[in-house]
Protein backbone atom coordinates (compact mmCIF):
# COMPACT_ATOMS: atom_id res chain seq x y z
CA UNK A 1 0.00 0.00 0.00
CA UNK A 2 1.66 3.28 -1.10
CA UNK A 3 0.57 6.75 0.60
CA UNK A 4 1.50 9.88 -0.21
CA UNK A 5 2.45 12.86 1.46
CA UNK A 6 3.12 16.49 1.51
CA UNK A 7 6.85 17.86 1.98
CA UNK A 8 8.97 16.24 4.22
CA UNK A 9 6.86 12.98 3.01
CA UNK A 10 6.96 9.83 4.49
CA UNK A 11 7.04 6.26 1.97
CA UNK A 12 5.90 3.91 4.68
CA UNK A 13 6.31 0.22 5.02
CA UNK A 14 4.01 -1.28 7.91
CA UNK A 15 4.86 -3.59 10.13
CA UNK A 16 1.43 -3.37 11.46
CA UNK A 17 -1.56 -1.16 9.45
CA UNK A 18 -4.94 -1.48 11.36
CA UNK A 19 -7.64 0.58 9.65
CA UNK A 20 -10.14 -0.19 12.64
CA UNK A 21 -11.58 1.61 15.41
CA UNK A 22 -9.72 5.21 14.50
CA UNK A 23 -11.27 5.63 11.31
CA UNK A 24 -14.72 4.36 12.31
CA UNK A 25 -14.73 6.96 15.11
CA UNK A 26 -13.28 9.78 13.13
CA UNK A 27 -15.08 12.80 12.59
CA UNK A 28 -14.08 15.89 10.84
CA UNK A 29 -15.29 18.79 10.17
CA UNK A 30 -15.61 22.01 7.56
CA UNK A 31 -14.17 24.61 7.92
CA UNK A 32 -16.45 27.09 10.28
CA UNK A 33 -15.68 30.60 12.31
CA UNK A 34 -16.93 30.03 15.92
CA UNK A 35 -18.10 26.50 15.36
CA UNK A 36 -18.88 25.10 18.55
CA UNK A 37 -16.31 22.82 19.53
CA UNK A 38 -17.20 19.07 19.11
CA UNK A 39 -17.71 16.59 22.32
CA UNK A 40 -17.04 13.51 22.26
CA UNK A 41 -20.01 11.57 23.40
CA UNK A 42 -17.94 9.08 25.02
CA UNK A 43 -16.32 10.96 27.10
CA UNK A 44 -17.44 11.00 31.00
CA UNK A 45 -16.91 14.81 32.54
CA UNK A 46 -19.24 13.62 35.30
CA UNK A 47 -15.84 11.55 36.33
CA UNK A 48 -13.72 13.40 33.74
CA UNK A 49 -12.14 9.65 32.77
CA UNK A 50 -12.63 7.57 29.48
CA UNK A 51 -14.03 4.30 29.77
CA UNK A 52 -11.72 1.48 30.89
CA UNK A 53 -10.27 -2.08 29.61
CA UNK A 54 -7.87 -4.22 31.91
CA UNK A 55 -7.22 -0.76 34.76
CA UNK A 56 -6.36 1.45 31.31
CA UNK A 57 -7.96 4.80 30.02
CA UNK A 58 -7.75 4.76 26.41
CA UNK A 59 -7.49 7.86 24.40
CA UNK A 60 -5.23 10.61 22.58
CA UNK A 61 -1.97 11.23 25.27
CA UNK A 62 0.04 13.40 23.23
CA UNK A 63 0.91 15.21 19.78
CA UNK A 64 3.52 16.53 18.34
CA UNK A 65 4.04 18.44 14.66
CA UNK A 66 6.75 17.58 12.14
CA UNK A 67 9.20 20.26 11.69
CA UNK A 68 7.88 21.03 8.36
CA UNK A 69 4.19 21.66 9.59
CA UNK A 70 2.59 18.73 7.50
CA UNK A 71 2.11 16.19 9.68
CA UNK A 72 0.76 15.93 13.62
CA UNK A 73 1.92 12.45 14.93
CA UNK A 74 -0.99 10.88 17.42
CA UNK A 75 0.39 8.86 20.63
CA UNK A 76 -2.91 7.05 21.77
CA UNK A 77 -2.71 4.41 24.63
CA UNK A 78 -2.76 1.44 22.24
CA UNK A 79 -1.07 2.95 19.31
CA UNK A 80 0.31 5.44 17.05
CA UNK A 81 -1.45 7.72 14.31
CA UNK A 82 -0.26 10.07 11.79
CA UNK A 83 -2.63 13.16 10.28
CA UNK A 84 -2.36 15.79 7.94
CA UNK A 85 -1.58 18.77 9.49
CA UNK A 86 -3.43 20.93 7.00
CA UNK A 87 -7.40 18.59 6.75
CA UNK A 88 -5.95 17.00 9.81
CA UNK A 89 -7.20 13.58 7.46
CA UNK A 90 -5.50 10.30 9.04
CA UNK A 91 -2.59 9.04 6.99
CA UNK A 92 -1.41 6.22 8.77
CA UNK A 93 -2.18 3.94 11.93
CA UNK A 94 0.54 1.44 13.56
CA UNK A 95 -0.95 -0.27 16.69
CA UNK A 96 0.60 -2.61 19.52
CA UNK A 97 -1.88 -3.70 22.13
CA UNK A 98 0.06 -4.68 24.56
CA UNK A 99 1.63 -0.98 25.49
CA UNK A 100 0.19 1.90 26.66
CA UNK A 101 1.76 4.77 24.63
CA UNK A 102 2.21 8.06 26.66
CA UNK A 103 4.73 10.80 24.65
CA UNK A 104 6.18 11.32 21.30
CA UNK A 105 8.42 13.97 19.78
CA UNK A 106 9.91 14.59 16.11
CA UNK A 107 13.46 14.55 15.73
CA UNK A 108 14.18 18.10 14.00
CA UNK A 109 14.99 17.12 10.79
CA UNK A 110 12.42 14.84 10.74
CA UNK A 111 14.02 11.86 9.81
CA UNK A 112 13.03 9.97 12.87
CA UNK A 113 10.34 10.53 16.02
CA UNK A 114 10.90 9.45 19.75
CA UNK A 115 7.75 7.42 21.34
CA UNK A 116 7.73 6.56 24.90
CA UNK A 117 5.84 3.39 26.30
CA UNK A 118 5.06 1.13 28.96
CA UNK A 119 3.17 -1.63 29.93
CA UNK A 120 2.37 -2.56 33.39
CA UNK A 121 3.76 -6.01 32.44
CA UNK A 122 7.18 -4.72 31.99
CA UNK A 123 8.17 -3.85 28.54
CA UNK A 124 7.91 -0.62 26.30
CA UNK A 125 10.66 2.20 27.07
CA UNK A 126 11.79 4.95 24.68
CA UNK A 127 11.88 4.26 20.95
CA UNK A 128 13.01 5.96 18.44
CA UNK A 129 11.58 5.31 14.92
CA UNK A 130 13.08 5.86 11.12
CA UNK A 131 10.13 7.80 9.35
CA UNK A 132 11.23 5.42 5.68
CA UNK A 133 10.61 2.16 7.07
CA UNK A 134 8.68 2.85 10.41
CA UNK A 135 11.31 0.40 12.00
CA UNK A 136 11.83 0.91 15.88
CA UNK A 137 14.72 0.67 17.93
CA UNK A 138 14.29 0.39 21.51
CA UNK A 139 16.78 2.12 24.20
CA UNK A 140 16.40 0.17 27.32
CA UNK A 141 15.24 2.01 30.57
CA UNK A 142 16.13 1.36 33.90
CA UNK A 143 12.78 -0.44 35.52
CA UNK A 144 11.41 1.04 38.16
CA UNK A 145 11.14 -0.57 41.77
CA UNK A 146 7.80 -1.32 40.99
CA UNK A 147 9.22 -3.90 38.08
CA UNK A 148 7.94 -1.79 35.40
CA UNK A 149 9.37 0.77 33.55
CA UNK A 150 8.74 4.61 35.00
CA UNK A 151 6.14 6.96 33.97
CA UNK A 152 7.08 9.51 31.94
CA UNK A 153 4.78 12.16 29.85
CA UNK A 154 7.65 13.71 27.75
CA UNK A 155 10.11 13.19 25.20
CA UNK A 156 11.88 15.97 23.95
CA UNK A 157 14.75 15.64 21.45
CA UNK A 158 17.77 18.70 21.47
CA UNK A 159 18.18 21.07 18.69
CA UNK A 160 20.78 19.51 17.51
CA UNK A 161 19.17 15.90 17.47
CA UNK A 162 22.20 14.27 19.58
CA UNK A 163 20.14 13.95 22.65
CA UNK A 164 16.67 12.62 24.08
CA UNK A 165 14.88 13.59 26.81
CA UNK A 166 12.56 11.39 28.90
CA UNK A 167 10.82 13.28 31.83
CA UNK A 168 7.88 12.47 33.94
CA UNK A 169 6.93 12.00 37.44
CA UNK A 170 9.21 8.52 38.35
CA UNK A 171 11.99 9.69 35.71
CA UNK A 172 14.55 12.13 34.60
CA UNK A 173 16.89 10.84 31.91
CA UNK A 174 18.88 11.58 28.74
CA UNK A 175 20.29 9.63 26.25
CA UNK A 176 22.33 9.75 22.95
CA UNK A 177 20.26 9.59 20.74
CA UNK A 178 22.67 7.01 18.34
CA UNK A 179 23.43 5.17 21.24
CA UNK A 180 22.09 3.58 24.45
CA UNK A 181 24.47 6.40 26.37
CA UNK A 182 22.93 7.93 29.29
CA UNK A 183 24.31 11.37 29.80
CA UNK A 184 22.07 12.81 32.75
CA UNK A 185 19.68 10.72 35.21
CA UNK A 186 17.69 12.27 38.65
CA UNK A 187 14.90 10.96 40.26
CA UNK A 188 11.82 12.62 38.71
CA UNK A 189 9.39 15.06 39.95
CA UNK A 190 7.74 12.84 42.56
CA UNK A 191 6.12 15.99 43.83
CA UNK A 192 4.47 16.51 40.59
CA UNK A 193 2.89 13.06 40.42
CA UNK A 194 1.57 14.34 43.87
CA UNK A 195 0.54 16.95 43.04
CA UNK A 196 -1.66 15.94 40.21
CA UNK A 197 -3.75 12.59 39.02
CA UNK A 198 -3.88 10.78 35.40
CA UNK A 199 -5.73 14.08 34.31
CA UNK A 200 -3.32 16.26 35.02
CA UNK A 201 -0.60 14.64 33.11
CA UNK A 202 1.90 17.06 31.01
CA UNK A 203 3.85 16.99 27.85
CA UNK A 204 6.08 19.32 28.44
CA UNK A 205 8.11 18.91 31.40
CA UNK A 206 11.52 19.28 29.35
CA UNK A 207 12.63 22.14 27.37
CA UNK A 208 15.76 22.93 25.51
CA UNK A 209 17.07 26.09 25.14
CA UNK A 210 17.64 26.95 21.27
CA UNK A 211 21.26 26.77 20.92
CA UNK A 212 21.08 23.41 22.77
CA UNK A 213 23.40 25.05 25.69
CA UNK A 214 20.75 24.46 28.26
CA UNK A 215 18.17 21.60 29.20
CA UNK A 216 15.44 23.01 32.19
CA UNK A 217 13.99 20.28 34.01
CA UNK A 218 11.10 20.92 36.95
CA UNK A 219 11.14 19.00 40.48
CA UNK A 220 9.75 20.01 43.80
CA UNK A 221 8.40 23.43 42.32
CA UNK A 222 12.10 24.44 40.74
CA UNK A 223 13.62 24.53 37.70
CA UNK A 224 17.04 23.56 37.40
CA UNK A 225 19.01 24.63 34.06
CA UNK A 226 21.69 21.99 33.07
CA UNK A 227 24.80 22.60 31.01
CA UNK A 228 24.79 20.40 28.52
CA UNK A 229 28.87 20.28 28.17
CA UNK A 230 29.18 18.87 31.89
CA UNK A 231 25.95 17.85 32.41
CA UNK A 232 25.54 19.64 35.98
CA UNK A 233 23.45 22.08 37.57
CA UNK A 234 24.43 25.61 36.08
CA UNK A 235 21.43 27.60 37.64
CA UNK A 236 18.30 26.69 40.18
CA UNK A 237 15.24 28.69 38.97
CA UNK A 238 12.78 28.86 42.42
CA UNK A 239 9.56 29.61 41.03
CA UNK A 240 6.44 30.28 42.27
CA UNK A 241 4.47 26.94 41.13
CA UNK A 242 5.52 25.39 44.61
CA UNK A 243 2.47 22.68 44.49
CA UNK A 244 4.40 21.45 40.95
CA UNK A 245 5.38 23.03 37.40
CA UNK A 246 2.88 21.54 34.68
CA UNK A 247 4.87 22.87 32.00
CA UNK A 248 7.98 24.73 30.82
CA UNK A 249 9.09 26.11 27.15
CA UNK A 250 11.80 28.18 25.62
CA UNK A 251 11.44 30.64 23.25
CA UNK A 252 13.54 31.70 20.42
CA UNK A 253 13.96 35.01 22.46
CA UNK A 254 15.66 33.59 25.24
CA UNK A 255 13.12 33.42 27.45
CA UNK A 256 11.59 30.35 29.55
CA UNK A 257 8.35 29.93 30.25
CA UNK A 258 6.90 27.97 33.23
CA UNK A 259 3.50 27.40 34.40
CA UNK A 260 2.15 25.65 37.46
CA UNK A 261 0.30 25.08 41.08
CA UNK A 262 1.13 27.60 43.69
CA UNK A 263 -1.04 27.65 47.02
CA UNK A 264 -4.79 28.37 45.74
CA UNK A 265 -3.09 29.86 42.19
CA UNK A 266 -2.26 28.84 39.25
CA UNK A 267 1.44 30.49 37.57
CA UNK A 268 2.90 31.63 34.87
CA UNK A 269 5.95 33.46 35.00
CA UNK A 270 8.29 33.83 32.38
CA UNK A 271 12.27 34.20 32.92
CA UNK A 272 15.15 36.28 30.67
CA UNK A 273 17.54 33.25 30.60
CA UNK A 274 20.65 35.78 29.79
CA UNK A 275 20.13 37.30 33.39
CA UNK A 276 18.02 34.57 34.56
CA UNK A 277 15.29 36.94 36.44
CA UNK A 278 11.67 36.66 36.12
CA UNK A 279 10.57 39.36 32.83
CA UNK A 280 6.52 38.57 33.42
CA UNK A 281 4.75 36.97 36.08
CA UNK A 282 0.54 35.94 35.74
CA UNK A 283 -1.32 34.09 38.76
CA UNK A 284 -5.09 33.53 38.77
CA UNK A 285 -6.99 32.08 42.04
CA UNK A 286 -9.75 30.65 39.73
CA UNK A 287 -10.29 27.82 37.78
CA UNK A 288 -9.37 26.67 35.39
CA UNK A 289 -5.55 25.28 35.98
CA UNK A 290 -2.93 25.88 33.42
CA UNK A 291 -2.05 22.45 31.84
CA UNK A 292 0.45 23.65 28.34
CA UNK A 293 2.00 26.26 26.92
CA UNK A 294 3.86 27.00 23.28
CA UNK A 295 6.01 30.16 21.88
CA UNK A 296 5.35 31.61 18.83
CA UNK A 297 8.59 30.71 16.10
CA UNK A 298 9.16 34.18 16.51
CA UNK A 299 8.92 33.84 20.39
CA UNK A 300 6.84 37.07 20.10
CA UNK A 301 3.72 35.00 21.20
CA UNK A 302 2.94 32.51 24.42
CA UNK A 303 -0.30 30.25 23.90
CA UNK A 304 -1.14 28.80 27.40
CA UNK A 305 -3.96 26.33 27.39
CA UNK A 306 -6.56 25.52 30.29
CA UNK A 307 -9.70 25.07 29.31
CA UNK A 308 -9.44 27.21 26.74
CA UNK A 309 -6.23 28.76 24.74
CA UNK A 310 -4.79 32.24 25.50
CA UNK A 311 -2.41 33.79 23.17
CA UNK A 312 -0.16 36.13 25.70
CA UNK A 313 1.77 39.13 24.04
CA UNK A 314 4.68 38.81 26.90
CA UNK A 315 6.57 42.47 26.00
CA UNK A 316 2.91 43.91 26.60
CA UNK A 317 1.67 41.80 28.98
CA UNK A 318 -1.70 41.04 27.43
CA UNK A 319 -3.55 38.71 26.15
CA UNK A 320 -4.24 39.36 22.43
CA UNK A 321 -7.31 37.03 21.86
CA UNK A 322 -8.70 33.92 23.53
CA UNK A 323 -9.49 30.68 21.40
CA UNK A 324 -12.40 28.99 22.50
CA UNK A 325 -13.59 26.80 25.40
CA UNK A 326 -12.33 23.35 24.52
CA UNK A 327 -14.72 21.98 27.04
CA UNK A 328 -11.60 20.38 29.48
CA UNK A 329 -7.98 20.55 29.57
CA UNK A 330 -5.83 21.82 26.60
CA UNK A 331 -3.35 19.00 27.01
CA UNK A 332 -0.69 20.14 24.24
CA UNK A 333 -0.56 23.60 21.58
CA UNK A 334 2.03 23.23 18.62
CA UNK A 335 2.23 26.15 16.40
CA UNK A 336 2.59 25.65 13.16
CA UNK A 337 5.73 27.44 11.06
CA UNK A 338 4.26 29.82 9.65
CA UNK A 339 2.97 31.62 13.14
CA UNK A 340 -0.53 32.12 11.90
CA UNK A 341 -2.18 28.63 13.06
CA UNK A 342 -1.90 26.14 16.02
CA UNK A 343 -2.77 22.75 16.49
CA UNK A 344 -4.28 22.29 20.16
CA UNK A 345 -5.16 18.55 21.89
CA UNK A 346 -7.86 18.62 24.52
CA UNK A 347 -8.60 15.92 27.08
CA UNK A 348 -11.69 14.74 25.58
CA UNK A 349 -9.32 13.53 22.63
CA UNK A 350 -9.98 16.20 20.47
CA UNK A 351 -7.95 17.44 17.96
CA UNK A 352 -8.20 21.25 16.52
CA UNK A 353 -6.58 23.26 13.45
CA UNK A 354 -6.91 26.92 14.42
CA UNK A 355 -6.58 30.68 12.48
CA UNK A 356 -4.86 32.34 14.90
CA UNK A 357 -5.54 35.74 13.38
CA UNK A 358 -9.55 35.07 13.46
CA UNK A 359 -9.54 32.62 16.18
CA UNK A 360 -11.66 30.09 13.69
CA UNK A 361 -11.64 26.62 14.17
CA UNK A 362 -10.26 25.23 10.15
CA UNK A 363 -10.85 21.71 10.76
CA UNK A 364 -10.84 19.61 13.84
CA UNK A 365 -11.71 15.52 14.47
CA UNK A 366 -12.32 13.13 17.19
CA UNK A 367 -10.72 10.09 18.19
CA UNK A 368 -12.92 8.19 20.78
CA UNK A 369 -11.68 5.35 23.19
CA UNK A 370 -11.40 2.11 22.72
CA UNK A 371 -15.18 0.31 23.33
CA UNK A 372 -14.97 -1.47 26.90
CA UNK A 373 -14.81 -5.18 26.33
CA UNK A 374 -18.34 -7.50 27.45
């Protein structure tokens, strides 16, 4: 079966190509201004939880958007999808029962993608993919004293593709990205995982800075900036998300975003990482929580999602327009390249194309769980 794709295409042979339960429950829609955004009728927000199989929620855990701005790839629990960035039409499905799939990242040139996986079996760990042949290789992880391997929500590859990432609440680890090399390893951000339930999980707890000179990593309501020619602590951040940091990112202005749980507040602040003080600081004492946050490619621009997205003009300090209620978390924002749309991922596994400029959803689709077995 040969597909084809827009620039920075992808000839795929499948190991495994299930056209099942995905394209049965996709739905897309036209391009509207204001539409209403689309619920997804299986989703509980009575318990704000999908339905269950074998102690698993099922549903989208994280995107992430090709360098080029074609293509979003899909982590689901049970598998991997691939959509046109543009229609947002599926492209391509790979699925493996047996792990629970919980972060993914592009490698910049686009050659190859990170996934991250477990199973509570044992198994699954950090992969990282050739986009010609969809061929996987695993780099082993550590288990965890639990005998599986640890929870982690992100993957994050550096600028300069040499290095990988893998941060969540149980684990904080690097690797080579040619190589089963571990350059950096910490406990994780157990206070985080306190701090928040399955819900509250975050794709963005690592962030490199652009030149690849600095990797920020959160624990215990700090964020400490590593040197990536030693590898140790170069600065300590203390910020005021002391009930756990949700998300960080860098911008191509040298600033770093954070957001987070203070006591009864939710923070952003945002930090000039050339003399490492706080530039902008944002706390609210009402609902909702802030959950993910993307620059701009210009870095002129912060989009911070709760229930809804907020596009920040930091050098003003205001927001310059608000995209609509996505009826629950905004779990991950990429902006595409050309800084006039975003991509957003809400917790009711919704997935949305978005004019920044009129604020109009383009096209947008669902991907409902898995049914619950008899």
């Amino acid at each position: 079966m040969t597909m084809s794709v827009k620039t920075g295409a992808i000839t795929l042979i499948l190991i495994m190509l299930l056209l099942g339960h995905a394209s049965a429950a996709q739905d897309t829609l036209e391009s509207v201004c204001n539409l209403p955004l689309t619920l997804n009728p299986e989703y509980n927000f009575e318990r704000r939880a999908w339905a269950t199989h074998d102690g698993l929620a099922f549903g989208i855990t994280a995107i992430d958007l090709d360098p080029t701005g074609t293509q979003i790839l899909v982590a689901e629990e049970e598998g991997l999808l691939i959509f046109s960035a543009e229609t947002l039409e599926r492209l391509i499905e790979i699925s493996l029962y047996t792990l629970v799939w919980e972060a993914v990242d592009w490698s910049p040139d686009g050659t190859r993608f990170s996934t991250y996986s477990r199973s509570f079996s044992g198994g699954g760990g950090l992969q990282i993919w050739d986009t010609d042949t969809l061929v996987g290789q695993y780099v082993v992880l550590v288990e965890h004293a639990s005998g599986r391997n640890p929870t982690a929500y992100t993957t994050a590859w550096s600028p300069d593709g040499e290095h990988i990432a893998v941060v969540g609440p149980e684990v904080a680890r690097v690797w080579r990205s040619n190589s089963t090399e571990v350059t950096l390893d910490r406990p994780g951000d157990n206070f985080y995982r306190a701090a928040s339930a399955y819900s509250s999980r975050s794709t963005s707890l690592a962030a490199w800075s652009p030149d690849g000179q600095w990797l920020a990593l959160p624990r215990y309501g700090e964020v400490t900036i590593y040197d990536t020619t030693t590898w140790e602590p170069a600065h300590t951040l203390q910020t005021a998300a002391t009930d756990g940091i949700t998300g960080l990112a860098w911008s191509s202005q040298d600033r770093l975003a954070v957001i987070g749980f203070g006591e009864d507040t939710y923070i952003l602040q945002v930090w000039n990482t050339e003399t490492w003080e706080v530039s902008f600081a944002h706390e609210q004492s009402s609902s909702p929580s802030l959950r993910s946050l993307a620059w701009s490619p210009d870095g002129e621009i912060l989009a911070v999602g709760s229930d809804w997205i907020d596009l920040w003009d930091i050098e003003e300090q205001t927001i310059l327009r608000t995209l609509a209620d996505h009826a629950g978390f905004v779990y991950d924002i990429e902006w595409l390249p050309d800084g006039e749309h975003l991509i957003s991922r809400a917790i009711t596994s919704a997935i949305y194309r978005w004019d920044v400029e009129t604020g109009c959803v383009e096209a947008s689709l669902l991907i409902p769980p898995i049914e619950e077995e008899e």
